[in-house]
Structure formats: structure tokens, C-alpha cells
C-alpha atoms as a PDB file:
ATOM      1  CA  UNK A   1     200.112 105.191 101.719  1.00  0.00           C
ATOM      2  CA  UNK A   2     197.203 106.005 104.284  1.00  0.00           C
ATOM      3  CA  UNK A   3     196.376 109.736 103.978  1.00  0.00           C
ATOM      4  CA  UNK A   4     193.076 111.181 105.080  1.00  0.00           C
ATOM      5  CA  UNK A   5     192.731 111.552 101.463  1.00  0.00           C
ATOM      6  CA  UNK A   6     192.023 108.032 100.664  1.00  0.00           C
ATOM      7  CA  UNK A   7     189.002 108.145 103.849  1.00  0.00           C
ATOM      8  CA  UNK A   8     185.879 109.223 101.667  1.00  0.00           C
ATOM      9  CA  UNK A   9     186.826 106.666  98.967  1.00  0.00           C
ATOM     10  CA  UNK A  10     186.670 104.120 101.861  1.00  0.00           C
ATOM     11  CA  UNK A  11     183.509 105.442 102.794  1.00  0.00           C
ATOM     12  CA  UNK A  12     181.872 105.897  99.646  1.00  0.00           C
ATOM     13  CA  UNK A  13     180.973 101.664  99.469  1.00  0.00           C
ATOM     14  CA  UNK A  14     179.007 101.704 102.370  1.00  0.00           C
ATOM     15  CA  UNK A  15     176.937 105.367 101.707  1.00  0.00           C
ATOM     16  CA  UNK A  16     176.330 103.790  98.006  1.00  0.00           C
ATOM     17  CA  UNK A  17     174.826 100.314  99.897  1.00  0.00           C
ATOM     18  CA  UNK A  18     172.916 102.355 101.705  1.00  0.00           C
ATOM     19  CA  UNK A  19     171.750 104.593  99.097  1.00  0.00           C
ATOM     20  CA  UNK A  20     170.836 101.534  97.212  1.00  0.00           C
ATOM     21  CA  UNK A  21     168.985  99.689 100.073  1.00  0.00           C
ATOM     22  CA  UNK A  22     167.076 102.985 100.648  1.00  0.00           C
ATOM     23  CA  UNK A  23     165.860 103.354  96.512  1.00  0.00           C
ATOM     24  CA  UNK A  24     165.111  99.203  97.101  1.00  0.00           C
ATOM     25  CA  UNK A  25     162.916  99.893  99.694  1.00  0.00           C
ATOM     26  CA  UNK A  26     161.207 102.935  98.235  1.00  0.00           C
ATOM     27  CA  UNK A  27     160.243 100.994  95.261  1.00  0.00           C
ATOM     28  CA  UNK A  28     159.256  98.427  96.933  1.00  0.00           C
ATOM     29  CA  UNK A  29     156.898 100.563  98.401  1.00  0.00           C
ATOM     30  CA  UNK A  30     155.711 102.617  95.814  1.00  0.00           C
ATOM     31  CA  UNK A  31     154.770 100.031  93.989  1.00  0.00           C
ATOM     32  CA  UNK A  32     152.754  97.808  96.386  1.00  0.00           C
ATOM     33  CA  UNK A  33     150.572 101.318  97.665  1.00  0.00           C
ATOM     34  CA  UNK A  34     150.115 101.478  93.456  1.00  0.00           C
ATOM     35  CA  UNK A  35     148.990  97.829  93.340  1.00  0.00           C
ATOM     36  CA  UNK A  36     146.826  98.535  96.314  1.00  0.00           C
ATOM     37  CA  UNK A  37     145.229 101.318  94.393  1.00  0.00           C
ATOM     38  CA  UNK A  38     144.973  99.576  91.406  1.00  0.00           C
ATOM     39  CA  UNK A  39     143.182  96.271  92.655  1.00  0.00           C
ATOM     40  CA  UNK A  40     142.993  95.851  96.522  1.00  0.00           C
ATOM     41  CA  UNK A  41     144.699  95.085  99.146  1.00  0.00           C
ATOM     42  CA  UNK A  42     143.682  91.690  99.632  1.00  0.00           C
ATOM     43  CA  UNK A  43     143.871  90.778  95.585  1.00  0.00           C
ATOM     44  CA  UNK A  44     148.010  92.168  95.731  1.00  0.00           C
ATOM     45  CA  UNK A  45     150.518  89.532  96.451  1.00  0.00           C
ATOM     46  CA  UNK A  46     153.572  90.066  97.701  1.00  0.00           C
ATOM     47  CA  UNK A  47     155.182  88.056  94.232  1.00  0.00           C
ATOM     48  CA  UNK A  48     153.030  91.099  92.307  1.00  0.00           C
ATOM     49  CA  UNK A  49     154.916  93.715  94.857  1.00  0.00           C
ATOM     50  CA  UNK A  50     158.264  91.888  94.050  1.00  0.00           C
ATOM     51  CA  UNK A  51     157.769  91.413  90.548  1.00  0.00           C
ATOM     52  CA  UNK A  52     156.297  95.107  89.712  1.00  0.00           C
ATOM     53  CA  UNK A  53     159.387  96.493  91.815  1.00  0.00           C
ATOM     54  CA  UNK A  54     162.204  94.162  89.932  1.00  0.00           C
ATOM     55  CA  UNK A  55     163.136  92.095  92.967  1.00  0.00           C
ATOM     56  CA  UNK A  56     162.545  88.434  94.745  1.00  0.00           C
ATOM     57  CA  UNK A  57     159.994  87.581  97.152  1.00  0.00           C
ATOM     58  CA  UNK A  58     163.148  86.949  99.950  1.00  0.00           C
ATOM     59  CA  UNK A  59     164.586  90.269  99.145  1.00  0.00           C
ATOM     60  CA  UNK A  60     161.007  91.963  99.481  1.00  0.00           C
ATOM     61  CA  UNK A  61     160.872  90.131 102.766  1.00  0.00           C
ATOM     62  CA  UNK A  62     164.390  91.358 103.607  1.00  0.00           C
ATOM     63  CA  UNK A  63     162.986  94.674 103.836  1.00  0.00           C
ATOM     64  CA  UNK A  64     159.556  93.719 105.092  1.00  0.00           C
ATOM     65  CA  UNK A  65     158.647  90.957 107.958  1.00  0.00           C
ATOM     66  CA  UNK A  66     155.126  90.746 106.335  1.00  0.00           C
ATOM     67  CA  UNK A  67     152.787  92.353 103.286  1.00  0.00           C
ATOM     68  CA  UNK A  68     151.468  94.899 106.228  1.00  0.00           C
ATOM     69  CA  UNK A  69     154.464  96.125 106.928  1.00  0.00           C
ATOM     70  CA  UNK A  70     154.687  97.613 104.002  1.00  0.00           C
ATOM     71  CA  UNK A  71     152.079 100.116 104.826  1.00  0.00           C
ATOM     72  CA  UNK A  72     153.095 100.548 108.718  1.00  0.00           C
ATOM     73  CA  UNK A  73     156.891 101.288 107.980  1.00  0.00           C
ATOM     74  CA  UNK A  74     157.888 103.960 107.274  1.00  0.00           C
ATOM     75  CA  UNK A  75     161.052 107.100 107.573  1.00  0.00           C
ATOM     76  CA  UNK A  76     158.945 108.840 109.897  1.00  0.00           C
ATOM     77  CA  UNK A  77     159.462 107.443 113.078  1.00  0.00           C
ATOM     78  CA  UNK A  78     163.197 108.038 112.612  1.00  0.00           C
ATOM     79  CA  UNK A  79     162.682 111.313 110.832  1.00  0.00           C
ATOM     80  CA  UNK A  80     160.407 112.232 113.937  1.00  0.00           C
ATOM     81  CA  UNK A  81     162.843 111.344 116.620  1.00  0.00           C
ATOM     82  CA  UNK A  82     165.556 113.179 114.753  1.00  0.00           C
ATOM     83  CA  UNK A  83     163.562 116.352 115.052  1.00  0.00           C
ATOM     84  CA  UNK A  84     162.147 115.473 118.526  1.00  0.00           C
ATOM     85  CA  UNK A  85     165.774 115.401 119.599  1.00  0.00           C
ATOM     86  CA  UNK A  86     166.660 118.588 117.863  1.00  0.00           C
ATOM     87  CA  UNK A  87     164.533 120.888 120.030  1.00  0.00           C
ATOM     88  CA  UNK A  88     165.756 122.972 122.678  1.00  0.00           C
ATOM     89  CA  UNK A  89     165.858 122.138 125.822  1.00  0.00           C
ATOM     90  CA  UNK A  90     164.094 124.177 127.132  1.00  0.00           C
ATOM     91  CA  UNK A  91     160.288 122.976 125.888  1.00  0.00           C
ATOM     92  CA  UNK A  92     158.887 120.251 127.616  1.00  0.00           C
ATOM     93  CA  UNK A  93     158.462 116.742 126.366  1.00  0.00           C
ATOM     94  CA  UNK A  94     154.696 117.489 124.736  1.00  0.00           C
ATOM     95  CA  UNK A  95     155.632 120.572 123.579  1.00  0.00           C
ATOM     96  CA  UNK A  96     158.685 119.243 121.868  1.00  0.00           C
ATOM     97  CA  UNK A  97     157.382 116.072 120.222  1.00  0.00           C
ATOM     98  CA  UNK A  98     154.264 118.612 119.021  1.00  0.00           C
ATOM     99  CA  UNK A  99     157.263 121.003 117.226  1.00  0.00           C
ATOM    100  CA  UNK A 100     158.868 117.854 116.051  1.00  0.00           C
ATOM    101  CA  UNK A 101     155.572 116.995 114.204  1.00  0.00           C
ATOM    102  CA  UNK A 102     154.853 120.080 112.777  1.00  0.00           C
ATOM    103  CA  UNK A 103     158.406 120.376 111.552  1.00  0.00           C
ATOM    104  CA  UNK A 104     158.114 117.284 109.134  1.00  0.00           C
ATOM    105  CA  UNK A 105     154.632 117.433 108.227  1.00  0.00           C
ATOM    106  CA  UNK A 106     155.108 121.263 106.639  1.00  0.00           C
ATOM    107  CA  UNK A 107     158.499 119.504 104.844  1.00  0.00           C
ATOM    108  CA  UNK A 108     156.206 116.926 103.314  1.00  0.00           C
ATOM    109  CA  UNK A 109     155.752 117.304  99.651  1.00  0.00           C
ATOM    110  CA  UNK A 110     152.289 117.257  98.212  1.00  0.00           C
ATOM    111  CA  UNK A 111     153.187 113.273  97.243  1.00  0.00           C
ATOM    112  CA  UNK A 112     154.183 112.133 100.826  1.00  0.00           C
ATOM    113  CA  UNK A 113     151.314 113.907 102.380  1.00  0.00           C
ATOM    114  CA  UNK A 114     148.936 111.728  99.876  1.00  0.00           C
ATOM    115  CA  UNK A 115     151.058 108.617 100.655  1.00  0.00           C
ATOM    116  CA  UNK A 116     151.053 109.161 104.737  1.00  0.00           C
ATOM    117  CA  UNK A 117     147.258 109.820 104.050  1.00  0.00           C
ATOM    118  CA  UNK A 118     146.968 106.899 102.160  1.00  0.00           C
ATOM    119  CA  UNK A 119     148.427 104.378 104.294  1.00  0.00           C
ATOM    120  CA  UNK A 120     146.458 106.249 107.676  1.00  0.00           C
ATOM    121  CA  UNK A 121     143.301 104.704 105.596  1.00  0.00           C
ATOM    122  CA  UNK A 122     144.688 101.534 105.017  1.00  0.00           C
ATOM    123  CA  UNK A 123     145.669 100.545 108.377  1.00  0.00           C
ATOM    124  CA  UNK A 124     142.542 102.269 109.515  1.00  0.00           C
ATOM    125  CA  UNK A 125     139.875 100.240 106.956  1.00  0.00           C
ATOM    126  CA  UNK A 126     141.921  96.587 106.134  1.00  0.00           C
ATOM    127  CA  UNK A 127     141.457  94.457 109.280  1.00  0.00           C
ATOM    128  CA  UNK A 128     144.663  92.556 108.960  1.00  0.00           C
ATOM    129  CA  UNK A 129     146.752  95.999 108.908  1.00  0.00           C
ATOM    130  CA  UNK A 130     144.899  97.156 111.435  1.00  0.00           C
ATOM    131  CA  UNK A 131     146.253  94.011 113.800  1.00  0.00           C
ATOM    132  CA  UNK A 132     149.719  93.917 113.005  1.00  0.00           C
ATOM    133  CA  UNK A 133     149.358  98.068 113.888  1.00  0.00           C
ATOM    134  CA  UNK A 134     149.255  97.043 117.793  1.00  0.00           C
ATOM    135  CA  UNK A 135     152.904  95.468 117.325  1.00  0.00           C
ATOM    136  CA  UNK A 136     153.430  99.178 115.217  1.00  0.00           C
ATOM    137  CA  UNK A 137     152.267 100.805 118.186  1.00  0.00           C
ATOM    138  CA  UNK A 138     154.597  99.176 120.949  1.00  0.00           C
ATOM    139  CA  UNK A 139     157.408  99.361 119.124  1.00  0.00           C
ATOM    140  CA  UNK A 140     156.449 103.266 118.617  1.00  0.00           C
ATOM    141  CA  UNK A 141     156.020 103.392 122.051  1.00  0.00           C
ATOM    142  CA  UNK A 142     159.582 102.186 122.818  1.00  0.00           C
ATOM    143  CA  UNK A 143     161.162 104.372 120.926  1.00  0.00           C
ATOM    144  CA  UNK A 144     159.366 107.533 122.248  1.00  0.00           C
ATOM    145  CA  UNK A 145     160.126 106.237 125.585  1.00  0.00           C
ATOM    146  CA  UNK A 146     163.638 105.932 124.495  1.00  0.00           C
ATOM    147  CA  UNK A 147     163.612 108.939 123.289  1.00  0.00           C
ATOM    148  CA  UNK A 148     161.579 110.901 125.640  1.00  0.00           C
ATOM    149  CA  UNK A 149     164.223 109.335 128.454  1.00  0.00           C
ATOM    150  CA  UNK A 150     167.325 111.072 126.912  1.00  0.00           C
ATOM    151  CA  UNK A 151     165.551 114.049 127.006  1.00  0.00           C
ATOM    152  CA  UNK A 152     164.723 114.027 130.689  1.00  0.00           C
ATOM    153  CA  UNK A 153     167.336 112.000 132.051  1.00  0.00           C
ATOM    154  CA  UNK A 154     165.016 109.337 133.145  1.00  0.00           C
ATOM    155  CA  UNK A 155     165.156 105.378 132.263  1.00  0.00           C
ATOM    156  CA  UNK A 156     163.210 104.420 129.442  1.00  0.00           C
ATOM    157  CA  UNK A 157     160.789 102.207 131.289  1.00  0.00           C
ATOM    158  CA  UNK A 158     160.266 104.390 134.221  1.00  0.00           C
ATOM    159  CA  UNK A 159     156.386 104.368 134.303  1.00  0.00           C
ATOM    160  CA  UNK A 160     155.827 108.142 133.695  1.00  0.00           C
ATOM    161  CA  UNK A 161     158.414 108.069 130.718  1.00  0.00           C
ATOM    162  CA  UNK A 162     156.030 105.152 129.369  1.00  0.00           C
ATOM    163  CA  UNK A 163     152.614 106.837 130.098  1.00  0.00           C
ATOM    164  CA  UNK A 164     153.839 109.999 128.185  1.00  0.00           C
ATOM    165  CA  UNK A 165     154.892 107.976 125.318  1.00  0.00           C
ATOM    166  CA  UNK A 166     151.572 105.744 125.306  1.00  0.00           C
ATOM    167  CA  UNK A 167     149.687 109.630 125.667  1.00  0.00           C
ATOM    168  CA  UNK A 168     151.285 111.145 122.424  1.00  0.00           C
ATOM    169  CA  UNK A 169     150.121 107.851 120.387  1.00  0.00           C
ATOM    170  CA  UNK A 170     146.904 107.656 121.373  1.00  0.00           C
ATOM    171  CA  UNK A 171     145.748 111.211 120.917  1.00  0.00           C
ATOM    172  CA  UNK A 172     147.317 111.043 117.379  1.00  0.00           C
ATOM    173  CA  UNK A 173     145.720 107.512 116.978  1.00  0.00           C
ATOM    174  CA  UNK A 174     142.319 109.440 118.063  1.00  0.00           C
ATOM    175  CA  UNK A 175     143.029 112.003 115.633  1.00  0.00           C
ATOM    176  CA  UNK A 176     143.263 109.687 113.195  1.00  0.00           C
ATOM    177  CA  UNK A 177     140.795 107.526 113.256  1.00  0.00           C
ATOM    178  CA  UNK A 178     137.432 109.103 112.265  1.00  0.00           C
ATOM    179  CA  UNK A 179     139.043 108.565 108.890  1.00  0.00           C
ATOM    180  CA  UNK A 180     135.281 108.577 107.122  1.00  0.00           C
ATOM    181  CA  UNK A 181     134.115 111.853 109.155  1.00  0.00           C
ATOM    182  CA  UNK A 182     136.980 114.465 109.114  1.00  0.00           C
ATOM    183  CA  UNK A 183     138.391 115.899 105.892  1.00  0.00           C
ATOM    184  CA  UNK A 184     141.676 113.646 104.854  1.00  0.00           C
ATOM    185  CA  UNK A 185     143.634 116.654 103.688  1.00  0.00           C
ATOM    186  CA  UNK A 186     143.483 117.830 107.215  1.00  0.00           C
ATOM    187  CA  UNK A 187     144.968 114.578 109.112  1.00  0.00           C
ATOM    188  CA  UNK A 188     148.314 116.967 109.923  1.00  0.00           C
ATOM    189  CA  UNK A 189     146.141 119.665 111.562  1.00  0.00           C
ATOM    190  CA  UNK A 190     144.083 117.528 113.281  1.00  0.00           C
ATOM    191  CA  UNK A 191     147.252 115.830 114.868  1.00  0.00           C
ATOM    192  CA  UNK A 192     148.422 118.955 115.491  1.00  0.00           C
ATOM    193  CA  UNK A 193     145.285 119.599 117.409  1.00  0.00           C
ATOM    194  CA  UNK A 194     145.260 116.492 119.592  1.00  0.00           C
ATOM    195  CA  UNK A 195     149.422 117.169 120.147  1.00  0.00           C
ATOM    196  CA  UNK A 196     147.989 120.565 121.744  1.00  0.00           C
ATOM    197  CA  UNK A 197     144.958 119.480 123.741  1.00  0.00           C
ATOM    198  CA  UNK A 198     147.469 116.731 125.287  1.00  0.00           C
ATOM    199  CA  UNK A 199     149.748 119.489 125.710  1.00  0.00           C
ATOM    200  CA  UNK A 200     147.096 121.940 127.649  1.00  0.00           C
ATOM    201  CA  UNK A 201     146.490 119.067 129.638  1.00  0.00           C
ATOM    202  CA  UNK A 202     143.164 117.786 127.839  1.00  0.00           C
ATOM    203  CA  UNK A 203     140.933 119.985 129.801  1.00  0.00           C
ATOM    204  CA  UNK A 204     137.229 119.179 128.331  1.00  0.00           C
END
């Protein structure tokens, strides 16, 4: 018999995967940012990540290309163009990606805010993060373009669609990076602040 019943049980396999594949990746890492903590960067392994989060090496490669990656990725891009999507239509592209930002950040628990803090410094102060960030950035890039695109109606790589995209990086990326001069805690006001200044047109 094929009743409409019988379609959540069909599509409870695939939600449970993906549950699954979401608490792998967590774990994963969790643990390497603790193993960071605990004795460097460049003295943690990706067998110590594996081991410490009950897995193989392949598997933790399954979920990350490299060892940086593991500090670069993360569920805010997609949580970001979620809520860049979500606002009305009626606020310009700036002004929308700025609400979009200060939607998730206040939804951030004390824990993430220390963990998105944590990995800023990271990919801010160890070199080899730092380089695999520029692939981080393009791929960022892309997806705000995509993004930004649907919004306006406009093709992805038309050349203002891309300069808009490139814009709202870099003035985060410049709000982020006098890491060793601004008070951490603030990083999501600060971003806040650049998202606004771009917005106003960065009038000096």
C-alpha cells in the first residue's frame, strides 16, 4: 500500500544521515579547535583530530579537504545567505546582508561567539590558515555574488554584482583584522560597524 502515511518513514533515513554527518562534523571540529588550544596548531595532526573525535583520517578528510579547513568552514556562510535571502525586498543589497549579520550574530550562544572568535585569530595569526583563507574568500565571494544576483535580478558575474560582493568581504576582513588592537569580544560590533560605513557609502 502507498499512502502518504508511509512518506515521513521514507524520509526519516536520509534526515537521520544527515543528522549524523552534521554531529560527525561538529566533533570533528570541536575537537581539533580543543587540540589547538591545548598544544598548537602546528604540533595537532590531523590522526590526533581523527583519533580524539572517534573517526579515520579518510573520513576526517571526507569532511575536510585539508587541516585548515577545519578552522575556515563553517555553518555560517549558509546560515548567512539563508538570512540574507530572508529580508524584504525592499532594503538594498548592503543594507540587507548588514540585517542578515546582525540577525545570526545576536542568535549566537556565548560558545559560538568564543569559537567564531577563536578561529578569526587563527586564520588571522597561523600563516598557513591565513593562505588557504584567499581560496575561503573567493569561494565567499561566489556565493554572495550568487546570492546578491537573485536578489537583484542580475547575473552572478555581472561586474557590479562581483564588486559588491568583493566590498562586503573586505570591510568585514578590515574589521577583523587588527585582531591584537581591538577588544575580541567586540569582533560582531565592529563588523557591524564596517557593514554600515560600506553601507553610508564609506564617506571618511
Amino acid at each position: 500500500m502507498n499512502s502518504m502515511s508511509e512518506a515521513p518513514a521514507a524520509e526519516r533515513p536520509a534526515g537521520l544521515r544527515e543528522r549524523k554527518k552534521a554531529r560527525t562534523r561538529a566533533a570533528i571540529r570541536e575537537h581539533a579547535l580543543r587540540l589547538f588550544r591545548e598544544q598548537g596548531y602546528h604540533a595537532t595532526t590531523v590522526e590526533q583530530i581523527a583519533e580524539a573525535a572517534e573517526v579515520s583520517p579518510s573520513t576526517f578528510f571526507r569532511y575536510f579537504p585539508t587541516k585548515e579547513d577545519v578552522v575556515l568552514q563553517d555553518d555560517l556562510d549558509v546560515l548567512g545567505t539563508q538570512a540574507f535571502e530572508a529580508q524584504p525586498a525592499g532594503l538594498s543589497p548592503i543594507a540587507a546582508f548588514r540585517a542578515a549579520a546582525a540577525g545570526i550574530f545576536s542568535t549566537l550562544t556565548p560558545e559560538e561567539l568564543a569559537r567564531f572568535r577563536e578561529t578569526t585569530a587563527l586564520t588571522l595569526t597561523v600563516p598557513e590558515v591565513r593562505a588557504r583563507a584567499l581560496d575561503e574568500f573567493a569561494r565567499t565571494i561566489d556565493e554572495i555574488a550568487a546570492a546578491v544576483a537573485r536578489r537583484t535580478g542580475r547575473a552572478p558575474d555581472d561586474f557590479a554584482v562581483r564588486n559588491l560582493a568583493g566590498a562586503l568581504i573586505g570591510v568585514i576582513m578590515a574589521a577583523a583584522m587588527p585582531w591584537s588592537e581591538q577588544p575580541a569580544a567586540d569582533l560582531a560590533g565592529r563588523i557591524d560597524a564596517a557593514l554600515a560605513h560600506l553601507e553610508a557609502g564609506l564617506p571618511l
